[in-house]
PDB file of N, CA and C in Angstrom:
ATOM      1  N   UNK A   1       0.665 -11.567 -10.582  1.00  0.00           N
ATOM      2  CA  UNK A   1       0.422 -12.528  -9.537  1.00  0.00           C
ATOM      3  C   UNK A   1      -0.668 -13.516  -9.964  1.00  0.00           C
ATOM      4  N   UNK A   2      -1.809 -13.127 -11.318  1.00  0.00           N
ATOM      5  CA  UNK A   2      -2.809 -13.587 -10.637  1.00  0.00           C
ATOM      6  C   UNK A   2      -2.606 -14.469 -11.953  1.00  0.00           C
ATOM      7  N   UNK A   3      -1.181 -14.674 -12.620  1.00  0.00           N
ATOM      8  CA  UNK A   3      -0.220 -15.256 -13.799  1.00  0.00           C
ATOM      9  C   UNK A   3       0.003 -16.922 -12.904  1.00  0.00           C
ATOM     10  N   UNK A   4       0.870 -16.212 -11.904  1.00  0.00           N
ATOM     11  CA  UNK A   4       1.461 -17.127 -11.240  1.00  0.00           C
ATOM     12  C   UNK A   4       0.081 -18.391 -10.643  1.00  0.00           C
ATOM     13  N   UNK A   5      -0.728 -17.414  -9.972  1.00  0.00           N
ATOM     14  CA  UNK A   5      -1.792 -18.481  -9.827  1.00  0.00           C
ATOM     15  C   UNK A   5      -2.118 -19.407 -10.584  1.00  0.00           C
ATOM     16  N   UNK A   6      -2.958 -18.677 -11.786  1.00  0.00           N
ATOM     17  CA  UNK A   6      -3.040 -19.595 -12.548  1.00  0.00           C
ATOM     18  C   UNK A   6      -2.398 -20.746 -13.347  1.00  0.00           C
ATOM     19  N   UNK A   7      -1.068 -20.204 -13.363  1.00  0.00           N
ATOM     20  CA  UNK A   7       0.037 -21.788 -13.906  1.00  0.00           C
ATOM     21  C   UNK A   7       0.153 -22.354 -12.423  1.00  0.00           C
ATOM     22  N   UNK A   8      -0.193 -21.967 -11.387  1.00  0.00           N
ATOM     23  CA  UNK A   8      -0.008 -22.912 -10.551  1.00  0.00           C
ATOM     24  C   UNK A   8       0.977 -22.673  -9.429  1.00  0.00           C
ATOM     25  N   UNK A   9       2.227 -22.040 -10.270  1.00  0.00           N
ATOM     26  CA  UNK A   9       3.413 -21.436  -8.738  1.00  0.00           C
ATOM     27  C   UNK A   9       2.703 -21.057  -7.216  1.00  0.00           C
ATOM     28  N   UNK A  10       1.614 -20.552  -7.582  1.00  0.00           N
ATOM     29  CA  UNK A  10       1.517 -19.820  -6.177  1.00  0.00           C
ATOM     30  C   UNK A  10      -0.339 -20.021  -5.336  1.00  0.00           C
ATOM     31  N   UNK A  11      -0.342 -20.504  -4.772  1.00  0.00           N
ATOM     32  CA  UNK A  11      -1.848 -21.066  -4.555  1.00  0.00           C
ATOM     33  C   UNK A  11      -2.939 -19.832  -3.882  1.00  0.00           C
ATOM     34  N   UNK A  12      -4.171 -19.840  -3.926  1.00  0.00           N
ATOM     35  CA  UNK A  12      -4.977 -18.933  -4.160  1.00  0.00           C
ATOM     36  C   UNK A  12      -5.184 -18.546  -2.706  1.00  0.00           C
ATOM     37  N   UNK A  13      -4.716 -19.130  -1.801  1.00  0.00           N
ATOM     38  CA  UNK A  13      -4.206 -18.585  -0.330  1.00  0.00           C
ATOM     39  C   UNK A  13      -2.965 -17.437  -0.632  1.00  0.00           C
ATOM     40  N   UNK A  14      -1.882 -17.975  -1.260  1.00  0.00           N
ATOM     41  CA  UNK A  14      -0.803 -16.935  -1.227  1.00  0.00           C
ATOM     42  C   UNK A  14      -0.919 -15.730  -1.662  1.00  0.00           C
ATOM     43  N   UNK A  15      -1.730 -16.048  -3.184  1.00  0.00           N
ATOM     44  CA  UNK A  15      -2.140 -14.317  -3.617  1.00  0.00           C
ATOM     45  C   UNK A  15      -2.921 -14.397  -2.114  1.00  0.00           C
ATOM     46  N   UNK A  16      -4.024 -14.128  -2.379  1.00  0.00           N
ATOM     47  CA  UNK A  16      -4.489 -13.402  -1.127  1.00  0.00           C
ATOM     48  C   UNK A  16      -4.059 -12.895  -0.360  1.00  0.00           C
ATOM     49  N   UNK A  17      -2.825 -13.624   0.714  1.00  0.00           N
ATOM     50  CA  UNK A  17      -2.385 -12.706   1.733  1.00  0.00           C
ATOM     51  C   UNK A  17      -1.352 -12.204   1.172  1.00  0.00           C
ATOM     52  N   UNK A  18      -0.782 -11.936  -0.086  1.00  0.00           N
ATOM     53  CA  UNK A  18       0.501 -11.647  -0.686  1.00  0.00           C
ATOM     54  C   UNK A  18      -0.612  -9.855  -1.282  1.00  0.00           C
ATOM     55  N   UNK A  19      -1.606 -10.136  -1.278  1.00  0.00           N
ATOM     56  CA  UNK A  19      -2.081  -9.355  -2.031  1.00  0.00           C
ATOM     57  C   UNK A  19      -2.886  -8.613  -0.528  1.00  0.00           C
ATOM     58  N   UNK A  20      -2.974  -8.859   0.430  1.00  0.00           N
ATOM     59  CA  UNK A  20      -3.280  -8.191   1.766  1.00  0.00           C
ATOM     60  C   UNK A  20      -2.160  -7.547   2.204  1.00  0.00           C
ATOM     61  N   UNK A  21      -1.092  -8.319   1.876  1.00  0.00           N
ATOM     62  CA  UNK A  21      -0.164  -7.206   2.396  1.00  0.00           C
ATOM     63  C   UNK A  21       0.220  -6.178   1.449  1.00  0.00           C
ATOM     64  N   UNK A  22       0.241  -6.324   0.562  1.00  0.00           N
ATOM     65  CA  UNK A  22       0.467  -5.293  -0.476  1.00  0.00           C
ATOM     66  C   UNK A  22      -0.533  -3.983  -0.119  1.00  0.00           C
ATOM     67  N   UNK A  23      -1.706  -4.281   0.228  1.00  0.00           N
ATOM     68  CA  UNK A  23      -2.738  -3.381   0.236  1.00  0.00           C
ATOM     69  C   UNK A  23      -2.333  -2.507   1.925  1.00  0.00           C
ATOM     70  N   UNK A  24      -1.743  -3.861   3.237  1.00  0.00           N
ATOM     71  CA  UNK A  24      -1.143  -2.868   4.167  1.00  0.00           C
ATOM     72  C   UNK A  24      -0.222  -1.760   3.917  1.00  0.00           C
ATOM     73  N   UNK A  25       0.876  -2.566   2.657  1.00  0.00           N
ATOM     74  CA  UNK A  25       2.039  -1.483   2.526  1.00  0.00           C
ATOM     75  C   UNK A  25       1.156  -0.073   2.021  1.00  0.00           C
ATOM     76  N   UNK A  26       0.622  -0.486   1.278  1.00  0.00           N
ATOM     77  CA  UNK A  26       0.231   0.618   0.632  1.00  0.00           C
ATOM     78  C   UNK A  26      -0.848   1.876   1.177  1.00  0.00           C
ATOM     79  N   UNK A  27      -1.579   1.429   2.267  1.00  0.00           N
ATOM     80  CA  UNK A  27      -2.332   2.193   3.152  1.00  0.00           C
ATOM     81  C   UNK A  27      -1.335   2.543   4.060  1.00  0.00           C
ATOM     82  N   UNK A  28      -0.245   2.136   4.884  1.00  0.00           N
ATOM     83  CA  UNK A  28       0.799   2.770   5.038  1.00  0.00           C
ATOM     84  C   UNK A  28       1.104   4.235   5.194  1.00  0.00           C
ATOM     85  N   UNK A  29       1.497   3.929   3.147  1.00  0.00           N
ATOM     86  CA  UNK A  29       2.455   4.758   2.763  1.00  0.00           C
ATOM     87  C   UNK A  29       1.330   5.804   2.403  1.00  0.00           C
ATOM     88  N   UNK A  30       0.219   6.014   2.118  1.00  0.00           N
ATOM     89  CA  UNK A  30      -1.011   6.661   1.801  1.00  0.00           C
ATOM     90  C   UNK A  30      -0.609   7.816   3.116  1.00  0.00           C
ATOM     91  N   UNK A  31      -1.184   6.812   3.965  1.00  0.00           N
ATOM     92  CA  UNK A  31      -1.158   7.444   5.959  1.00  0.00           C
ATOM     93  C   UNK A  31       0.137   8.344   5.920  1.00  0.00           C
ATOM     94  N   UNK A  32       1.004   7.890   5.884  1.00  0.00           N
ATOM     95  CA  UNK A  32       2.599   9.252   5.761  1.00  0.00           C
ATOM     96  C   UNK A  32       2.605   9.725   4.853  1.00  0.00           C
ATOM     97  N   UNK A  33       2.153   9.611   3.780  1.00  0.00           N
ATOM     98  CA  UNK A  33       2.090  10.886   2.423  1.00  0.00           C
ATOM     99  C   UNK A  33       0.859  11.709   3.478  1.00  0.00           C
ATOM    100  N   UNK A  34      -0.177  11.348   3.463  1.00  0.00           N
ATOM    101  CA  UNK A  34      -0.826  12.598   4.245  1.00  0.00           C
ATOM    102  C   UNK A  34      -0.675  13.197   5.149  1.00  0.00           C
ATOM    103  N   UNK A  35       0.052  12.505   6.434  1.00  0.00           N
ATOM    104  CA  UNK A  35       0.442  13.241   6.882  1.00  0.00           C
ATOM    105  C   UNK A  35       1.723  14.257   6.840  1.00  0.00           C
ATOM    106  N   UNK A  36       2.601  13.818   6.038  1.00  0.00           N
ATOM    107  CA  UNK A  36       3.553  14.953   5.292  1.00  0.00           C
ATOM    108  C   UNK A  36       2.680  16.186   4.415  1.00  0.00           C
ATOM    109  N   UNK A  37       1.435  15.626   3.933  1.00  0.00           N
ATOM    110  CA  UNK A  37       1.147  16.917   2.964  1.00  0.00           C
ATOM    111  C   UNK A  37       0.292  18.135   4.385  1.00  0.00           C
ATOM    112  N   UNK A  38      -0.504  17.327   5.228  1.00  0.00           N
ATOM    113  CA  UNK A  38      -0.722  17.905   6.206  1.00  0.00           C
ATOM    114  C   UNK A  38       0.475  18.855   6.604  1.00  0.00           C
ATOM    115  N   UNK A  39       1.664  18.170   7.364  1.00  0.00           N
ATOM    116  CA  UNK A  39       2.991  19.117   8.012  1.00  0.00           C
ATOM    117  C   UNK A  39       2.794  20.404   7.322  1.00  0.00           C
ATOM    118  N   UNK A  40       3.088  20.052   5.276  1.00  0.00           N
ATOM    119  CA  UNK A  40       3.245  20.711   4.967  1.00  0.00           C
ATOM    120  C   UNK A  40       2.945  21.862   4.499  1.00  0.00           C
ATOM    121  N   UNK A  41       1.092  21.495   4.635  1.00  0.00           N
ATOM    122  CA  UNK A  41       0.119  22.528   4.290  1.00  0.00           C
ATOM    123  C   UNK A  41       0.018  23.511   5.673  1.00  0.00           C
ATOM    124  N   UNK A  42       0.427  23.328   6.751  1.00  0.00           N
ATOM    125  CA  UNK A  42       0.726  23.787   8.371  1.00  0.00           C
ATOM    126  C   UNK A  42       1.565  24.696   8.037  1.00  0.00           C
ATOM    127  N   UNK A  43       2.645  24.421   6.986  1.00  0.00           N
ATOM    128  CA  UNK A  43       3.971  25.130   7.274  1.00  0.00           C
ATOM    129  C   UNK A  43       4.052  26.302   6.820  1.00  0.00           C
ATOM    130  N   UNK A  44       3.071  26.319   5.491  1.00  0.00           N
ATOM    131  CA  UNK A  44       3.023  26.555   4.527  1.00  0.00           C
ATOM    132  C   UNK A  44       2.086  28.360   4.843  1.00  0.00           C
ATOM    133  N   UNK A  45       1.106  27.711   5.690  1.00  0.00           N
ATOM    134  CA  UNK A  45      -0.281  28.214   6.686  1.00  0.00           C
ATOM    135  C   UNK A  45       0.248  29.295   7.327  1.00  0.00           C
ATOM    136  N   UNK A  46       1.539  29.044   7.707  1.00  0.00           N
ATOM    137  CA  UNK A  46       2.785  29.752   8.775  1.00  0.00           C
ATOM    138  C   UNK A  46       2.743  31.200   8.607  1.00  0.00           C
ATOM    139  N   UNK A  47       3.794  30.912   7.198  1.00  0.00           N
ATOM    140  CA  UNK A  47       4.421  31.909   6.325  1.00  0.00           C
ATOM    141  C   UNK A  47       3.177  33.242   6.134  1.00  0.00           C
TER     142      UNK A  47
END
């Protein structure tokens, strides 16, 4: 991305929020991996 900036395609607003959302997806998917390892450490706890 930070390619594209610099030749110019993409202006230093776009990374930014191109690169904010990347960081939402990814806290996300963080948040449901833990809570799956949670479920699974519960389940696990069970047995």
């Amino acid at each position: 991305m930070k390619k594209l900036e610099k030749s110019g395609d993409i202006t230093e607003d776009d990374l930014r929020n191109f690169t904010e959302d990347v960081q939402k997806l990814t806290d996300a998917s963080i948040k449901k991996l833990d809570e799956i390892a949670k479920s699974k450490e519960e389940e696990i706890m069970e047995v």
